[in-house]
C-alpha atoms as a PDB file:
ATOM      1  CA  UNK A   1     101.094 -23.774  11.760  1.00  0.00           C
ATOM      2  CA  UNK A   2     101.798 -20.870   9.848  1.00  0.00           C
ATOM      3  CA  UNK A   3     100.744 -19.884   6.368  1.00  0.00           C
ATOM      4  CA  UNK A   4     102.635 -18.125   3.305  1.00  0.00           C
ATOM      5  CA  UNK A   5     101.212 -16.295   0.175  1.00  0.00           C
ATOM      6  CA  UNK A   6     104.616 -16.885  -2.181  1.00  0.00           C
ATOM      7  CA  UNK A   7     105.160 -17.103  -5.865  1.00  0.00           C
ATOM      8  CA  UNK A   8     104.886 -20.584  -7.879  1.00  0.00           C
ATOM      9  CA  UNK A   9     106.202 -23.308  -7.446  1.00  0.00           C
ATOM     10  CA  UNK A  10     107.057 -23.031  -3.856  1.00  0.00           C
ATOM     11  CA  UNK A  11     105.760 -20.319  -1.716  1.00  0.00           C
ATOM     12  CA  UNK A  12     108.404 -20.677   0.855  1.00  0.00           C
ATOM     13  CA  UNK A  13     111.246 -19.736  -1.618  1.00  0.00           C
ATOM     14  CA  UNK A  14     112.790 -16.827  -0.632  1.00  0.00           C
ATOM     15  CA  UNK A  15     114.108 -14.210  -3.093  1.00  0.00           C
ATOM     16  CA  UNK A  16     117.276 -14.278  -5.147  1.00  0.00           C
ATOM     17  CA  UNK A  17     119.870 -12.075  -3.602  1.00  0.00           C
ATOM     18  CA  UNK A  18     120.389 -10.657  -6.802  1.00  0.00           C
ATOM     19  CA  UNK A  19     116.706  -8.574  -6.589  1.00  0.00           C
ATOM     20  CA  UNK A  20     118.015  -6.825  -3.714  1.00  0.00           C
ATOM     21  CA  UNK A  21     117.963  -2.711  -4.209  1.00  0.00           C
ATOM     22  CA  UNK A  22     121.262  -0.714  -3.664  1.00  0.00           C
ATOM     23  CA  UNK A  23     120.393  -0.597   0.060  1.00  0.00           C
ATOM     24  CA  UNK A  24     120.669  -4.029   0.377  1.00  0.00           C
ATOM     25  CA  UNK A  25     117.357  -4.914   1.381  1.00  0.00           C
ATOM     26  CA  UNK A  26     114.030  -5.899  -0.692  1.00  0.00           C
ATOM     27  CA  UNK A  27     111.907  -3.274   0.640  1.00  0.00           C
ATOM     28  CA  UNK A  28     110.434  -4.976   3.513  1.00  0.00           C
ATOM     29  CA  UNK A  29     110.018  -4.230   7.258  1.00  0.00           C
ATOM     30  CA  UNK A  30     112.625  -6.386   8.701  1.00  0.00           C
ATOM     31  CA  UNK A  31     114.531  -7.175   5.686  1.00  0.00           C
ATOM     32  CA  UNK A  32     118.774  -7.201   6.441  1.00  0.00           C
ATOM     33  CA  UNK A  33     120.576  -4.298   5.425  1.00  0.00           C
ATOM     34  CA  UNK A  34     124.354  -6.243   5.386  1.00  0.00           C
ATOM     35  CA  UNK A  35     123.201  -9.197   2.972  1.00  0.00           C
ATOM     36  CA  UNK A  36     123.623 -11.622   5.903  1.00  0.00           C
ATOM     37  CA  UNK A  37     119.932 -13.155   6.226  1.00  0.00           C
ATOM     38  CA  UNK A  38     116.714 -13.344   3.946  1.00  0.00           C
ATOM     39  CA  UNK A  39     113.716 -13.086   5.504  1.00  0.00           C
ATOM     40  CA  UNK A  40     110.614 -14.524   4.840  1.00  0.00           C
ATOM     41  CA  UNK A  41     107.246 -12.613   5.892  1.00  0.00           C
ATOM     42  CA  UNK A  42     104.432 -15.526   7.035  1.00  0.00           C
ATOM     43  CA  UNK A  43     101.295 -15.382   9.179  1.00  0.00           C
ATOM     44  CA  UNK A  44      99.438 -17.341  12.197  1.00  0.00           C
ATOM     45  CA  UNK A  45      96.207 -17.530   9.755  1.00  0.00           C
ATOM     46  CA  UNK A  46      95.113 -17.116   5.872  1.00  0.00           C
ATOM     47  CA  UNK A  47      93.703 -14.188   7.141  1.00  0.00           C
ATOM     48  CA  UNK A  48      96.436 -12.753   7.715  1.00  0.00           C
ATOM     49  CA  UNK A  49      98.656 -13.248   4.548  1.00  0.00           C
ATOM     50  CA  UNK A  50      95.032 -12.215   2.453  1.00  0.00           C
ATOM     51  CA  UNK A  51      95.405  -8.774   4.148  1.00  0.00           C
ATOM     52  CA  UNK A  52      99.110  -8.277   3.955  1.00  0.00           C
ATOM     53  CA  UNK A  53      99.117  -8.963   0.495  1.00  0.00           C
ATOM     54  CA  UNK A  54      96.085  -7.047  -0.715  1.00  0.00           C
ATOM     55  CA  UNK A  55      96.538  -4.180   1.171  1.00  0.00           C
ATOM     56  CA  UNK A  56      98.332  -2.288  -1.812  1.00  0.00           C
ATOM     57  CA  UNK A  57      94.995  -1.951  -3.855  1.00  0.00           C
ATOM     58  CA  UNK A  58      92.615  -0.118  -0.872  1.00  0.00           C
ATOM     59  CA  UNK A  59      91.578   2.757  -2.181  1.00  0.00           C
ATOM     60  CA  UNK A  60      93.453   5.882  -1.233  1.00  0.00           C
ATOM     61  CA  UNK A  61      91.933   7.766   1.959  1.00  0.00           C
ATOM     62  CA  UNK A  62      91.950  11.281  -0.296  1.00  0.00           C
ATOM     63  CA  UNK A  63      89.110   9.754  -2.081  1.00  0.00           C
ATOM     64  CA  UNK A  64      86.746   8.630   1.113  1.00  0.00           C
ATOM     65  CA  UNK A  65      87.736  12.309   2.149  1.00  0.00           C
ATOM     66  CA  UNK A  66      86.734  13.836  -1.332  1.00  0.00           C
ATOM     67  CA  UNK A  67      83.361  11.667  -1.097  1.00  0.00           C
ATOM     68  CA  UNK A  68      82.363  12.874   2.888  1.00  0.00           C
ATOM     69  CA  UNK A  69      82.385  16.166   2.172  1.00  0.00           C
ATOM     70  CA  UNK A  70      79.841  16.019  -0.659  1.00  0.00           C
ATOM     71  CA  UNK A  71      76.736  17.024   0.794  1.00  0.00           C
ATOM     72  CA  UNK A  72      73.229  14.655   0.368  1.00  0.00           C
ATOM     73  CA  UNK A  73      72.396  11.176   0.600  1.00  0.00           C
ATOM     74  CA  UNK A  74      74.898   8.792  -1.006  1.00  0.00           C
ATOM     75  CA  UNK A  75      75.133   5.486  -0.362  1.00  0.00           C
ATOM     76  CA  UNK A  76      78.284   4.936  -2.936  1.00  0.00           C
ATOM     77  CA  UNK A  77      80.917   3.635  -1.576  1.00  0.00           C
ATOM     78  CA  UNK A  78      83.940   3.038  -4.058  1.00  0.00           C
ATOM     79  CA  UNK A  79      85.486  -0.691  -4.140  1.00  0.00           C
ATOM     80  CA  UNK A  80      88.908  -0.975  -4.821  1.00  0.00           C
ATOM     81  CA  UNK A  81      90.343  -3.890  -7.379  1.00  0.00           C
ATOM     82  CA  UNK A  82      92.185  -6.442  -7.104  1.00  0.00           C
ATOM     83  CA  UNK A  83      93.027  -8.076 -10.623  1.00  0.00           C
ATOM     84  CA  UNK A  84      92.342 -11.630 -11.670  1.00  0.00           C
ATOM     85  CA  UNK A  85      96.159 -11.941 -12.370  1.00  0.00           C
ATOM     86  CA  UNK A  86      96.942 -11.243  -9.385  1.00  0.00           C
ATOM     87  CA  UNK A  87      96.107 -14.727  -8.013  1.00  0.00           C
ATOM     88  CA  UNK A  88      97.304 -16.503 -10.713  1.00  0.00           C
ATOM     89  CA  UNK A  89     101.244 -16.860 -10.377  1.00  0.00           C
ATOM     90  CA  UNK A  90     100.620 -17.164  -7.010  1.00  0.00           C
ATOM     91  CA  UNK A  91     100.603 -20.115  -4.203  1.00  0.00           C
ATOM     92  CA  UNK A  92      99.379 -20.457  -0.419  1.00  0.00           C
ATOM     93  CA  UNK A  93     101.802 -22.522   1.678  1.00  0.00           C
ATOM     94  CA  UNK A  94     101.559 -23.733   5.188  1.00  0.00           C
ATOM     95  CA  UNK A  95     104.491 -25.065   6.911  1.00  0.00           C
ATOM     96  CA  UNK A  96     105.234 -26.090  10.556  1.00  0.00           C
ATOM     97  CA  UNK A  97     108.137 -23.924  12.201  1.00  0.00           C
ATOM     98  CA  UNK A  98     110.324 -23.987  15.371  1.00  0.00           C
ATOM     99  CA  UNK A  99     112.599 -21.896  16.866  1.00  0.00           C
ATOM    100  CA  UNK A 100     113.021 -19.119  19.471  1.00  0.00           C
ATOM    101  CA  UNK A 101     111.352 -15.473  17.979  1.00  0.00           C
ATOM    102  CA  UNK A 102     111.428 -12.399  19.872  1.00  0.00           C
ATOM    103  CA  UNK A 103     107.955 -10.220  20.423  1.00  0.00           C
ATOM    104  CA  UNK A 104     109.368  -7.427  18.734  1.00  0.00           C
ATOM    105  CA  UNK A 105     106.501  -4.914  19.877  1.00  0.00           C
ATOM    106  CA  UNK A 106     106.701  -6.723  23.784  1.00  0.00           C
ATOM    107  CA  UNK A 107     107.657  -4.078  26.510  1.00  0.00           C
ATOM    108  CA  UNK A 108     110.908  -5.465  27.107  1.00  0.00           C
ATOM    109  CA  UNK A 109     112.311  -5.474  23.910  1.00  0.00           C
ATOM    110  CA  UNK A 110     110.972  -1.987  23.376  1.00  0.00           C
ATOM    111  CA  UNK A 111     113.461  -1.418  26.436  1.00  0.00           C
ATOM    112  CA  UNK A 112     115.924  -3.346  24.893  1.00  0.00           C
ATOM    113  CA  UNK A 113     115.701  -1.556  21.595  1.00  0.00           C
ATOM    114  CA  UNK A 114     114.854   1.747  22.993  1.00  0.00           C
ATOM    115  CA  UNK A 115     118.099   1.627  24.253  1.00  0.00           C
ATOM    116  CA  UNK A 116     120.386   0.120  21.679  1.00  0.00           C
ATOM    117  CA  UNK A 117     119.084   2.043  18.599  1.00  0.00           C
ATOM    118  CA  UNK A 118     119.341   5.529  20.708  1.00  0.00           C
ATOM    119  CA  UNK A 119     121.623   6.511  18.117  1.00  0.00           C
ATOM    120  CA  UNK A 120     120.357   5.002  15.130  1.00  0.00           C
ATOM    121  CA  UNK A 121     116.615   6.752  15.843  1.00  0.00           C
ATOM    122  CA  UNK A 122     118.655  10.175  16.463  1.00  0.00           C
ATOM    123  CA  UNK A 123     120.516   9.774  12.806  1.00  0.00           C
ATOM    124  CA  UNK A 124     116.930   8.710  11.301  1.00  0.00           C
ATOM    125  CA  UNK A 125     115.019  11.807  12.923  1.00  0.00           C
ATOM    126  CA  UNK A 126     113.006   9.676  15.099  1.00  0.00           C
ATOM    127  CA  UNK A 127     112.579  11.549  18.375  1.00  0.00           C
ATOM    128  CA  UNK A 128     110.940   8.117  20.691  1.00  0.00           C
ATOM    129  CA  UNK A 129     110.936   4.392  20.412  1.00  0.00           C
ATOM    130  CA  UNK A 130     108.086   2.838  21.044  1.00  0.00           C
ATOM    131  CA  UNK A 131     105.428   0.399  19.353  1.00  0.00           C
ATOM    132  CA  UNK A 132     103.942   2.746  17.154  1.00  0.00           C
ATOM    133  CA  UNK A 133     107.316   3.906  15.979  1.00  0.00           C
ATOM    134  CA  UNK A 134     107.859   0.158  15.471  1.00  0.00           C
ATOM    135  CA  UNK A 135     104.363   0.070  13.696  1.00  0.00           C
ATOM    136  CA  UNK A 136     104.845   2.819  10.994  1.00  0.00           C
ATOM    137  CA  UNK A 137     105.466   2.351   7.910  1.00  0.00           C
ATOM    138  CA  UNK A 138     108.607   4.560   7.774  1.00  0.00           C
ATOM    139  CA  UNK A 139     111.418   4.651   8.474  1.00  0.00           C
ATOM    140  CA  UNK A 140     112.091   1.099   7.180  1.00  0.00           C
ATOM    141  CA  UNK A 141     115.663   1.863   8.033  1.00  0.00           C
ATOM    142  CA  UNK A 142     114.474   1.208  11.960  1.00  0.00           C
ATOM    143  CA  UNK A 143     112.475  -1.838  12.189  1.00  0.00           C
ATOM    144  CA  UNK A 144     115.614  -3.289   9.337  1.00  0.00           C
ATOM    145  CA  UNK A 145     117.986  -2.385  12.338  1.00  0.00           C
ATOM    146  CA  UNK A 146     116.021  -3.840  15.142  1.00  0.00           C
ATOM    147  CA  UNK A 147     115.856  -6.487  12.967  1.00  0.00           C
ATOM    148  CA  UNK A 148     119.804  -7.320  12.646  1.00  0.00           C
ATOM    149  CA  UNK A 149     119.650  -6.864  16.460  1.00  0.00           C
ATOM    150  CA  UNK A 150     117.627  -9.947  16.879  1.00  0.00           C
ATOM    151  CA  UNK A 151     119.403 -12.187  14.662  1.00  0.00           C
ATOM    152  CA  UNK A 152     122.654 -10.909  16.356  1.00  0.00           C
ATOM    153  CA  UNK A 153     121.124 -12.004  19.395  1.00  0.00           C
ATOM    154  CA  UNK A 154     120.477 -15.765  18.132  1.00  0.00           C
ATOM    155  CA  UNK A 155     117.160 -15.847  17.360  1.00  0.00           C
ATOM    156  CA  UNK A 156     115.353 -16.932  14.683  1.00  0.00           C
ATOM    157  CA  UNK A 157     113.086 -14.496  13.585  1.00  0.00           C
ATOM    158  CA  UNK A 158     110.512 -11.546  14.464  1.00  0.00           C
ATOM    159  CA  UNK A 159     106.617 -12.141  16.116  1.00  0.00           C
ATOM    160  CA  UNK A 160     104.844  -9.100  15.666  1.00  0.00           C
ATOM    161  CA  UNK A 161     101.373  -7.898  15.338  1.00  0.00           C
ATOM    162  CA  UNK A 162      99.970  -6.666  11.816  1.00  0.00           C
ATOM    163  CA  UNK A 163      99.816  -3.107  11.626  1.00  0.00           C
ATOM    164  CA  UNK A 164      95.859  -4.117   9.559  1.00  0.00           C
ATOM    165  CA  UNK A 165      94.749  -5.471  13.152  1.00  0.00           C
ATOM    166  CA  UNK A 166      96.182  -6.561  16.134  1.00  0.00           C
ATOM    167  CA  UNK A 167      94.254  -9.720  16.023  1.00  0.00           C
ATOM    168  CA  UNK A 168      96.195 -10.526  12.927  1.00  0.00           C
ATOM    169  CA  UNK A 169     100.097 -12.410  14.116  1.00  0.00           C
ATOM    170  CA  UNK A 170     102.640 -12.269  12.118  1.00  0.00           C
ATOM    171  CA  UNK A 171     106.457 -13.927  11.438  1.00  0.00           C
ATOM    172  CA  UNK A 172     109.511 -12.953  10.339  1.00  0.00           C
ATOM    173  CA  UNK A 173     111.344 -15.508   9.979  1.00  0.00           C
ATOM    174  CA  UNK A 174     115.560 -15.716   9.560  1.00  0.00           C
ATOM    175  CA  UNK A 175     117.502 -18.066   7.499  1.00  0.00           C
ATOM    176  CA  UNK A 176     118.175 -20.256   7.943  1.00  0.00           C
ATOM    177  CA  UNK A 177     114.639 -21.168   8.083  1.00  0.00           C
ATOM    178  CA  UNK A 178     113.505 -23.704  10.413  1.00  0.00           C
ATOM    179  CA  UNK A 179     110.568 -24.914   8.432  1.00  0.00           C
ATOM    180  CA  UNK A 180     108.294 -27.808   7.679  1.00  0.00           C
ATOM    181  CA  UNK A 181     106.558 -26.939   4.289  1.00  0.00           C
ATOM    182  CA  UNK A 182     103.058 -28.977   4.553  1.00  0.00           C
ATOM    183  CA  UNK A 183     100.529 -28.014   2.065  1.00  0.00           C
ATOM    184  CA  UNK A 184     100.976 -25.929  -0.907  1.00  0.00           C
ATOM    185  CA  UNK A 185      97.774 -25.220  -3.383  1.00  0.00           C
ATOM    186  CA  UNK A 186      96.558 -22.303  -5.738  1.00  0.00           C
ATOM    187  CA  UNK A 187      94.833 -19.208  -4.471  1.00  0.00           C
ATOM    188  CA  UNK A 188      91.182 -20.004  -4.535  1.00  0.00           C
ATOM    189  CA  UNK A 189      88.648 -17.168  -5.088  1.00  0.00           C
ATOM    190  CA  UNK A 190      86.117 -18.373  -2.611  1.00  0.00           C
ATOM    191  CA  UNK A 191      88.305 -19.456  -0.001  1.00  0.00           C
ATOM    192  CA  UNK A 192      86.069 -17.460   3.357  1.00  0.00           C
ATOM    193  CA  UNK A 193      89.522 -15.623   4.381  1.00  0.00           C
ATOM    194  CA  UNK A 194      89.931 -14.274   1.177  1.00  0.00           C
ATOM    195  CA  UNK A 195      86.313 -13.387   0.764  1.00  0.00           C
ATOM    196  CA  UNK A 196      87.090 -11.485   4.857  1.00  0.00           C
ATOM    197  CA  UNK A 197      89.893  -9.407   3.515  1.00  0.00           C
ATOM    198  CA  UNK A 198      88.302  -8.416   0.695  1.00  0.00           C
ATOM    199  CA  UNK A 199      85.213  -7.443   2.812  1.00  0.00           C
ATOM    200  CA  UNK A 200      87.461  -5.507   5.415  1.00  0.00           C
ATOM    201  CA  UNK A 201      89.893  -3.474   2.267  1.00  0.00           C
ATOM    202  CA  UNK A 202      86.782  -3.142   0.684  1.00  0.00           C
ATOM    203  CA  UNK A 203      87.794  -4.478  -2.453  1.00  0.00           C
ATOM    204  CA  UNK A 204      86.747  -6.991  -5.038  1.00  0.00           C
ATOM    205  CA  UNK A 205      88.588  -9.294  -7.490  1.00  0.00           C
ATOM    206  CA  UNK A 206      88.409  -7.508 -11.260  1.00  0.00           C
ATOM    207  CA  UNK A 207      87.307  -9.860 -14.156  1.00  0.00           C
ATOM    208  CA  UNK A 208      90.976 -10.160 -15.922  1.00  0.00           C
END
């Protein structure tokens, strides 16, 4: 079982080709740069799609800096917000899936990828690739690449560990999507994963 954070109606909808930027792509980590494949971005738990999603209101690290170096005892320490709107036009899915998916961040595909993207790291300034190159959150360029590899290849999609915690698996997952859509149902505010992420961004949901 895997689970989805998507927009209404159906959270395993994926986006309309014509949202794609001038590169292509929608932004995303393994999104395809030749307008071949969508991808859609799931995880092995709530969890999971709770701390991908929210991740974007943390509060910056220059302010957790700022506040260390001020001297006495302060026991403050800042919440970021997450606005009530943000849950409403959005759905949790869960959906059986099949397939074959590579391990992107597995030591042999890091061989494998190591050495077919030699020249594409070189033209993108990236001196080694391994799986914290894979990891970062730049160049997208890369981990877009490695991804056309894979579907080249004839698989269906990415498994790869979430850069908020390697307990956390995600999926990237090709079209055509092999997918069993089972549940679908609004966000709800005291669901225990959601209170979790919260508790590990340190954030809390705003009043509007």
């Amino acid at each position: 079982m895997i689970f989805r954070i998507g927009r209404r109606p159906d959270p395993w909808q994926p986006p309309d080709w014509s949202l794609a930027g001038s590169d292509g792509t929608f932004g995303n980590r393994f999104d395809n740069q030749d307008g071949t494949y969508r991808v859609l971005y799931a995880s092995s738990d709530r969890l999971g799609c709770y701390l991908e999603t929210l991740a974007r209101f943390r509060v910056d690290l220059t302010l957790y800096a700022e506040l260390s170096e001020i001297e006495g005892e302060d026991d403050f320490v800042p919440l970021g917000h997450v606005p009530l709107s943000w849950a409403e036009p959005r759905i949790l899915g869960s959906a059986e899936h099949n397939g074959v998916y590579a391990e992107l961040y597995g030591s042999e595909w890091i061989g494998l990828l190591r050495q077919e993207l030699a020249s594409d790291c070189l033209e993108l300034g990236v001196s080694e690739l391994d799986a914290s190159t894979l990891q970062q959150s730049t160049p997208r360029a890369l981990t877009q690449r490695a991804s056309r590899l894979v579907f080249r290849r004839g698989l269906d999609g990415i498994h790869y560990h979430s850069k908020y915690g390697h307990d956390i698996w995600n999926w990237a997952l090709f079209e055509p999507f092999k997918l069993l859509p089972k549940d679908a149902r609004s966000i709800d505010l005291a669901d225990p994963e959601l209170m979790t992420a919260l508790a590990i961004h340190r954030l809390q949901i705003g009043t509007r």
